[in-house]
Protein backbone atom coordinates (compact mmCIF):
# COMPACT_ATOMS: atom_id res chain seq x y z
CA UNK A 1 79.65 152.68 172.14
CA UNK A 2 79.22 148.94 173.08
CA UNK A 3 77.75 147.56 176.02
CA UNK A 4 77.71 144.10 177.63
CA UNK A 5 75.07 143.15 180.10
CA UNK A 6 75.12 140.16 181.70
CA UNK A 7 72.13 138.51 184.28
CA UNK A 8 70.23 135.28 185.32
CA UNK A 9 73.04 135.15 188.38
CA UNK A 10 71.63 134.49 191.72
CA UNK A 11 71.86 131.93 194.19
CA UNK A 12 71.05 128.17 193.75
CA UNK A 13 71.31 124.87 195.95
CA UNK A 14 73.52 121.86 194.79
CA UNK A 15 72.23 120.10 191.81
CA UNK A 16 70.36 122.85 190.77
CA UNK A 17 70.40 124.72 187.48
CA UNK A 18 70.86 128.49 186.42
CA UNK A 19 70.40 130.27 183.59
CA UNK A 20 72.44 132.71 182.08
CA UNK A 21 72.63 135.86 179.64
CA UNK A 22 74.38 137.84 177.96
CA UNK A 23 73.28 140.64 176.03
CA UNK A 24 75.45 142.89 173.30
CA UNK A 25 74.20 146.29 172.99
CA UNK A 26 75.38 149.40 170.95
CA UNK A 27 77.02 150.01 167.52
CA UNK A 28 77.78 146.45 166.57
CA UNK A 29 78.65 145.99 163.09
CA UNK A 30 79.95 141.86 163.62
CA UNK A 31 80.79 139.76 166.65
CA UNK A 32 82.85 137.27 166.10
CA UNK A 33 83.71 134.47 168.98
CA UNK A 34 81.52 135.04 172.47
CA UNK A 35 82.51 133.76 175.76
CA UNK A 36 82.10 132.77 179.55
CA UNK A 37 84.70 133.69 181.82
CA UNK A 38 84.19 133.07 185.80
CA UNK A 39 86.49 134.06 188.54
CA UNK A 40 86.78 133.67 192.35
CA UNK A 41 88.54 135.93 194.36
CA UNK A 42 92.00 135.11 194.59
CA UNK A 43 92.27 132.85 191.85
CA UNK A 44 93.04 133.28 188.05
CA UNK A 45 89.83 133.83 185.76
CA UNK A 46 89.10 131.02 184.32
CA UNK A 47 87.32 130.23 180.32
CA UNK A 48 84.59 128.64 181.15
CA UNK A 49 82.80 128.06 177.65
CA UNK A 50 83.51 129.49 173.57
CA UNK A 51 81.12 130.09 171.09
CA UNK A 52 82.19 130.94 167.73
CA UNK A 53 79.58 132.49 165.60
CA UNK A 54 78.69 129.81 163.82
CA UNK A 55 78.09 128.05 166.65
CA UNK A 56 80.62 126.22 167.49
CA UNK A 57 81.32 125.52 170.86
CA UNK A 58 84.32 124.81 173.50
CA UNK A 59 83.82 124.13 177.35
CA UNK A 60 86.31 123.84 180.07
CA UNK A 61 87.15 120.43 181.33
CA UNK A 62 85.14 121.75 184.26
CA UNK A 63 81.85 121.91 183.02
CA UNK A 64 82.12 119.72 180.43
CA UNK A 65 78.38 117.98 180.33
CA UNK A 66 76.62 120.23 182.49
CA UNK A 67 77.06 123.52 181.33
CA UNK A 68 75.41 124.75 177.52
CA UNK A 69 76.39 127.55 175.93
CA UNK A 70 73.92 129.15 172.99
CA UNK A 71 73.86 132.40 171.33
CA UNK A 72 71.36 134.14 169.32
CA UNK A 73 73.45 136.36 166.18
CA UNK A 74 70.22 138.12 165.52
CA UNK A 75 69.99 139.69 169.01
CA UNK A 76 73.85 139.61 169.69
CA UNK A 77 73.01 137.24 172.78
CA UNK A 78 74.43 134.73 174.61
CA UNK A 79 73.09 131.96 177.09
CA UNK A 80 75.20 130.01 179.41
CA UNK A 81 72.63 126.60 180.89
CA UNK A 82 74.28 125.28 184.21
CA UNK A 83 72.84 121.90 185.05
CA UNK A 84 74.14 119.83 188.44
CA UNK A 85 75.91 122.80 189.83
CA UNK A 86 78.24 122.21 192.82
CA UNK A 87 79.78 124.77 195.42
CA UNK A 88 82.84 124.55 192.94
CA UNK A 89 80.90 126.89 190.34
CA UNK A 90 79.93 129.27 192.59
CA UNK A 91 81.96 132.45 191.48
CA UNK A 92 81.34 135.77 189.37
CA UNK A 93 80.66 135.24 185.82
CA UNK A 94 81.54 137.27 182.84
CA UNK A 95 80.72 137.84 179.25
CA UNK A 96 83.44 138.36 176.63
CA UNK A 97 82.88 138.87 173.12
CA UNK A 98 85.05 140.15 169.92
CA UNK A 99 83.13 142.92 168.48
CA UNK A 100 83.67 145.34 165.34
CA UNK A 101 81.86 148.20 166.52
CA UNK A 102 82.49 150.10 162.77
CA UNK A 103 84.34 149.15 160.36
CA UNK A 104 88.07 148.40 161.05
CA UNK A 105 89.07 146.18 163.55
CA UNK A 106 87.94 143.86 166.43
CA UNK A 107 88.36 144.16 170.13
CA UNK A 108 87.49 142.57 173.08
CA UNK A 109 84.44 143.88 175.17
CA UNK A 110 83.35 142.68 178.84
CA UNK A 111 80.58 142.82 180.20
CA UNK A 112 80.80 143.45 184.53
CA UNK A 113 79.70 140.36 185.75
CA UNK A 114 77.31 138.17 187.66
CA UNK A 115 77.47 136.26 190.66
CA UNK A 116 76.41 132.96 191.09
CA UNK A 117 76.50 131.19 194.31
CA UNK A 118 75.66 127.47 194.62
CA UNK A 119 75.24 126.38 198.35
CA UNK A 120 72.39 125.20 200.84
């Protein structure tokens, strides 16, 4: 069984900053590429940042050069850094990742989501 947890959501005035996680839990033998997700209600989710694991990263046009993403492979974690936030990030976030949970093949896992809410 794999688990996804995601937290550091929470609410945060304009120009602020937020942190945050993702944690993978369970039997994990790999995980491959991790990502940020965020949706508002109504609209399509939308990829906010990639992470492959070896580090490389991809962000949305969005949040390109305010937003970090990071990831620990030892702990099968995950940190998303949100500098200069706006009321256009405010939305739920989620956690994706591609894990092999034994050995055989990869799937997609998500985790259920945190709000963040940017407004004064």
């Amino acid at each position: 069984q794999v688990h996804i947890v995601e937290s550091g959501g929470g609410l945060v005035q304009p120009g602020g900053s937020l942190r945050l996680s993702c944690a993978a839990s369970g039997t994990i033998v790999s995980i491959s590429t991790m990502r940020w997700y965020r949706q508002v209600p109504g609209k399509q989710r939308e990829m906010v940042a990639t992470i492959s694991s070896g580090g490389v990263a991809v962000y949305g046009n969005s949040v390109k050069g305010r937003f970090t993403i990071s990831r620990d492979n030892a702990n099968n974690t995950m940190s998303l850094q949100m500098n200069s936030l706006g009321p256009e990030d405010t939305a739920v976030y989620y956690c994706n990742a591609d894990i092999k949970p034994s050995l055989g093949a990869f799937y997609v896992y998500w985790g259920q989501g945190t709000q963040v809410t940017v407004s004064s």
